[in-house]
N, C-alpha and C. Protein backbone atom coordinates (compact mmCIF):
# COMPACT_ATOMS: atom_id res chain seq x y z
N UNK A 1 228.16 172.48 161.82
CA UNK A 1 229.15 171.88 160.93
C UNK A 1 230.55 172.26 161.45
N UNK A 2 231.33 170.98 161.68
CA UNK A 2 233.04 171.52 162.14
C UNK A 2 233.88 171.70 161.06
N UNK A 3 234.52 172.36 160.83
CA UNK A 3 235.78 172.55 159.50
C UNK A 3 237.10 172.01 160.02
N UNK A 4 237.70 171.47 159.33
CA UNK A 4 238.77 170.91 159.45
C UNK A 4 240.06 171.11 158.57
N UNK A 5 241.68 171.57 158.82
CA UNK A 5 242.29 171.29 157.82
C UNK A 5 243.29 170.65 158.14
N UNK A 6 243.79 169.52 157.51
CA UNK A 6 244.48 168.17 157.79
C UNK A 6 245.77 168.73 156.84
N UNK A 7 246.81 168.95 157.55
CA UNK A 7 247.78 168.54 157.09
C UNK A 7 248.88 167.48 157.33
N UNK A 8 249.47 167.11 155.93
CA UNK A 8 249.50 165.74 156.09
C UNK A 8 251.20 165.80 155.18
N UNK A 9 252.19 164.93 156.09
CA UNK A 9 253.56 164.66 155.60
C UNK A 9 253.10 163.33 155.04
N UNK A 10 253.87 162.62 153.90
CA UNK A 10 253.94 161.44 152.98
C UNK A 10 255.10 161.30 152.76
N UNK A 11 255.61 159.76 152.97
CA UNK A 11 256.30 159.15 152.31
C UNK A 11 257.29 159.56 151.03
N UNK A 12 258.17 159.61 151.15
CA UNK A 12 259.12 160.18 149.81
C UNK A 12 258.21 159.44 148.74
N UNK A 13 258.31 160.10 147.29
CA UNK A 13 257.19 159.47 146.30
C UNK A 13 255.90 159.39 146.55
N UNK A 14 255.09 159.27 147.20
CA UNK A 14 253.90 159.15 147.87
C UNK A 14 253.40 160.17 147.61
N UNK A 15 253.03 161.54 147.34
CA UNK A 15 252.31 162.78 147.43
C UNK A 15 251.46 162.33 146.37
N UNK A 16 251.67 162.23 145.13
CA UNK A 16 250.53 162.07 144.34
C UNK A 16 249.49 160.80 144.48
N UNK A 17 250.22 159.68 144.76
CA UNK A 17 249.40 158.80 145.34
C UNK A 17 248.47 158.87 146.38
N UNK A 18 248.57 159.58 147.73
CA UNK A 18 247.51 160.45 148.55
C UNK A 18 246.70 160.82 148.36
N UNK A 19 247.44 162.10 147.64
CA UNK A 19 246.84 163.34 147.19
C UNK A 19 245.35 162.38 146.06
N UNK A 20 245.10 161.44 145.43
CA UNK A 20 244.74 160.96 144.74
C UNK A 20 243.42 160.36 145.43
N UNK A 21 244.62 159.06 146.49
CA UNK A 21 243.30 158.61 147.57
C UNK A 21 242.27 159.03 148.46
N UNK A 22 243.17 160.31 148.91
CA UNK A 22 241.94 161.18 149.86
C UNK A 22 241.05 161.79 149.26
N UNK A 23 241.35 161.95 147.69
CA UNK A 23 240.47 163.03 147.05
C UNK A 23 239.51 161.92 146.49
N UNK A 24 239.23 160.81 146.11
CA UNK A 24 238.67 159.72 146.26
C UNK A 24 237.93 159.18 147.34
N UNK A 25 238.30 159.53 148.53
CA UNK A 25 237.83 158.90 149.69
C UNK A 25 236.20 159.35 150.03
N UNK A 26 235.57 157.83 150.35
CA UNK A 26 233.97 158.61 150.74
C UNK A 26 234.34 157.98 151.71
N UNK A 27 233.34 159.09 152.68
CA UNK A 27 233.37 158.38 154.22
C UNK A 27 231.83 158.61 154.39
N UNK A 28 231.42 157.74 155.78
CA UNK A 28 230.32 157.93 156.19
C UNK A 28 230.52 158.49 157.36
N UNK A 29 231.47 158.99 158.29
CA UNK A 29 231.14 160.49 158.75
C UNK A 29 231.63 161.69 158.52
N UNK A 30 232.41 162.24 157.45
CA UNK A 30 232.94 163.21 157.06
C UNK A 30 232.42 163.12 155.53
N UNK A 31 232.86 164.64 155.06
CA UNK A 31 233.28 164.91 153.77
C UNK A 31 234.31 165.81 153.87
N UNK A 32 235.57 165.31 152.28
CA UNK A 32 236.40 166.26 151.97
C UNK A 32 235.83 167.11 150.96
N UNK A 33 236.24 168.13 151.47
CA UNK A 33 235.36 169.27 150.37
C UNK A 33 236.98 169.44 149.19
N UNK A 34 237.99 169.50 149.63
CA UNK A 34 239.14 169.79 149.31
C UNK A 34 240.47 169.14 149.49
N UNK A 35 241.38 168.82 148.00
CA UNK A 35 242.58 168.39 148.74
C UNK A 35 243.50 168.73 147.70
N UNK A 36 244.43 169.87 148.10
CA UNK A 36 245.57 170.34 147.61
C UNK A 36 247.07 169.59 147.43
N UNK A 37 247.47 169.52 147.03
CA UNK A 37 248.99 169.27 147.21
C UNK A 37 249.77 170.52 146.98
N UNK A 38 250.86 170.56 148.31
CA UNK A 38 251.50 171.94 148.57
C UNK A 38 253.07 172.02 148.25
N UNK A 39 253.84 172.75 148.19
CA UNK A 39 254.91 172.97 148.51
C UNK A 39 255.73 173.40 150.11
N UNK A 40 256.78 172.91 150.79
CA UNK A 40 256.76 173.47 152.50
C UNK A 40 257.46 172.02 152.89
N UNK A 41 256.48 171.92 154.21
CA UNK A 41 257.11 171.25 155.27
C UNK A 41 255.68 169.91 154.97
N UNK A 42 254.46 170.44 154.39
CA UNK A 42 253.46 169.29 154.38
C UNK A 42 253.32 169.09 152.80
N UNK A 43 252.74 168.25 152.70
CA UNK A 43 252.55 167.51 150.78
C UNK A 43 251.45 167.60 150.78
N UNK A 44 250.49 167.48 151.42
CA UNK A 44 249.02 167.41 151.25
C UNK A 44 248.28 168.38 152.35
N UNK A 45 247.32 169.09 151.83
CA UNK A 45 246.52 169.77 153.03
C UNK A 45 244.84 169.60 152.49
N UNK A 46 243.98 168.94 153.52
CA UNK A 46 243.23 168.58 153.00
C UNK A 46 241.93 169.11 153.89
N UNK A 47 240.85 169.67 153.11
CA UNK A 47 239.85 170.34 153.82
C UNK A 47 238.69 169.21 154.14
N UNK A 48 238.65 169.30 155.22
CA UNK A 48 237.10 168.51 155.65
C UNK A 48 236.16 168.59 156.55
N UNK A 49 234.80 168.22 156.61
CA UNK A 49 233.89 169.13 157.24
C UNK A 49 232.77 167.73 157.34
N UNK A 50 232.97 168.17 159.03
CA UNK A 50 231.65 166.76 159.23
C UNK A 50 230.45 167.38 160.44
N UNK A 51 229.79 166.47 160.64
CA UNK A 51 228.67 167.39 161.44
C UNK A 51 229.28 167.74 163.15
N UNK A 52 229.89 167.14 163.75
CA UNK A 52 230.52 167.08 164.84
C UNK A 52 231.98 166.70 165.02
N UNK A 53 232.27 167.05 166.01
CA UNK A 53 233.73 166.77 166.47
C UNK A 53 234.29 165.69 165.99
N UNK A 54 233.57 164.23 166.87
CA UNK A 54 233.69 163.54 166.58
C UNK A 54 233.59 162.45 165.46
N UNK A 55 233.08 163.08 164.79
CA UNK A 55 232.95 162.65 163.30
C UNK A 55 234.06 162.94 162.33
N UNK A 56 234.35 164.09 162.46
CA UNK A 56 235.63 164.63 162.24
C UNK A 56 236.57 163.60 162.14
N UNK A 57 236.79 163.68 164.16
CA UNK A 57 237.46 162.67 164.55
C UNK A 57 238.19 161.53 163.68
N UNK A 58 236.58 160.64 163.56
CA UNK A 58 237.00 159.84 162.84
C UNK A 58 237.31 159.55 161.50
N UNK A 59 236.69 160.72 160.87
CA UNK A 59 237.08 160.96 159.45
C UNK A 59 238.47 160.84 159.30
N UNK A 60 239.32 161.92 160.32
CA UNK A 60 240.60 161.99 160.01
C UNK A 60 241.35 160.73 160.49
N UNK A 61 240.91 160.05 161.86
CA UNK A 61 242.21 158.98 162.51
C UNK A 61 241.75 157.72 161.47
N UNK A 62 240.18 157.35 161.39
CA UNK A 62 240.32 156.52 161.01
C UNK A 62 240.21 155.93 159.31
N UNK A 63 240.44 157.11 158.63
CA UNK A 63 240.11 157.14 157.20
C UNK A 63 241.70 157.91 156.16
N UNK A 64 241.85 159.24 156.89
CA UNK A 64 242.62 160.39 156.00
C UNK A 64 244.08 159.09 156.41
N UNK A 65 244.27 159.29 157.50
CA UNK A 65 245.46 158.89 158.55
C UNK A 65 245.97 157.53 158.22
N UNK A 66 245.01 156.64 157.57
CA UNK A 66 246.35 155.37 157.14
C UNK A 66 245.82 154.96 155.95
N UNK A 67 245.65 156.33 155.30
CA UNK A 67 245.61 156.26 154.12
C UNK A 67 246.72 155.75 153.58
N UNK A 68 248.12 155.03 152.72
CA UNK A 68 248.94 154.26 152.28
C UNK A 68 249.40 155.50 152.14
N UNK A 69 250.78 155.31 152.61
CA UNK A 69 251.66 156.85 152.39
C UNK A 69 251.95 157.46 153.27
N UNK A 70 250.69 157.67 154.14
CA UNK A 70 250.88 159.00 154.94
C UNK A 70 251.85 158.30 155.97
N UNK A 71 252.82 159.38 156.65
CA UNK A 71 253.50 159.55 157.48
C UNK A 71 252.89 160.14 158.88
N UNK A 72 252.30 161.60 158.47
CA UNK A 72 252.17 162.13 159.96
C UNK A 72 250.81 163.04 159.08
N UNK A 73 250.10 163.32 160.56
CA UNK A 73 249.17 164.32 160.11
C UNK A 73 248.67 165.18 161.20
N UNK A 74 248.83 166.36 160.92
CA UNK A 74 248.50 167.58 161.60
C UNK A 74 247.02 168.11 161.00
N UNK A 75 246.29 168.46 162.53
CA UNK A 75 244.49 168.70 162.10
C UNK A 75 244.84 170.36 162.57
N UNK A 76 244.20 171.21 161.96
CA UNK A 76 244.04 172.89 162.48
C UNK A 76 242.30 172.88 162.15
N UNK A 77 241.57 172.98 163.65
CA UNK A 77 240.30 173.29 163.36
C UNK A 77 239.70 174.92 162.71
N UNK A 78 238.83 174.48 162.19
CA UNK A 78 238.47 176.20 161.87
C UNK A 78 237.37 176.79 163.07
N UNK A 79 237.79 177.61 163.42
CA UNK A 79 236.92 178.84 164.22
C UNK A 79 236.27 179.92 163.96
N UNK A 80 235.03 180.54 164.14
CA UNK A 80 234.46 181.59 164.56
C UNK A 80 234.60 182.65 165.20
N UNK A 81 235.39 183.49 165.20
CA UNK A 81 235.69 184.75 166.16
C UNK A 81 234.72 185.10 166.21
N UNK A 82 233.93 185.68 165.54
CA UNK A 82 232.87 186.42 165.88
C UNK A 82 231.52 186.52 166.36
């Protein structure tokens, strides 16, 4: 399982509207387990977790990412140190 956390700039006005759609969103290769709305430099940070990379992938370019609103989106994978 890959972890994912998407952060995501929106549109002036737009945060709750997002924040709304992604947390709504089913996909058939991801799931969001999580989606916050923050205070900072991002409006939305959104947790998601699919079986592979590429699933991921497309969870985020082709689903999170033009979601209505969004502006820009930054992915930070999660890792295993140990």
């Amino acid at each position: 399982m890959i972890r994912g956390y998407v952060l995501i700039e929106t549109e002036v006005g737009a945060t709750q509207a997002v924040g709304d759609a992604v947390r709504a969103l089913r996909s058939e290769f991801g799931t969001v387990v999580a989606v916050d709305t923050v205070t900072g430099p991002y409006d939305v940070i959104v947790q998601v977790e699919a079986d592979d990379l590429d699933r991921l992938g497309k969870t985020i370019t082709n689903e999170i990412a033009t979601t209505p609103g969004v502006q820009r989106t930054t992915t930070c994978l999660s890792v295993n140190l140990a």
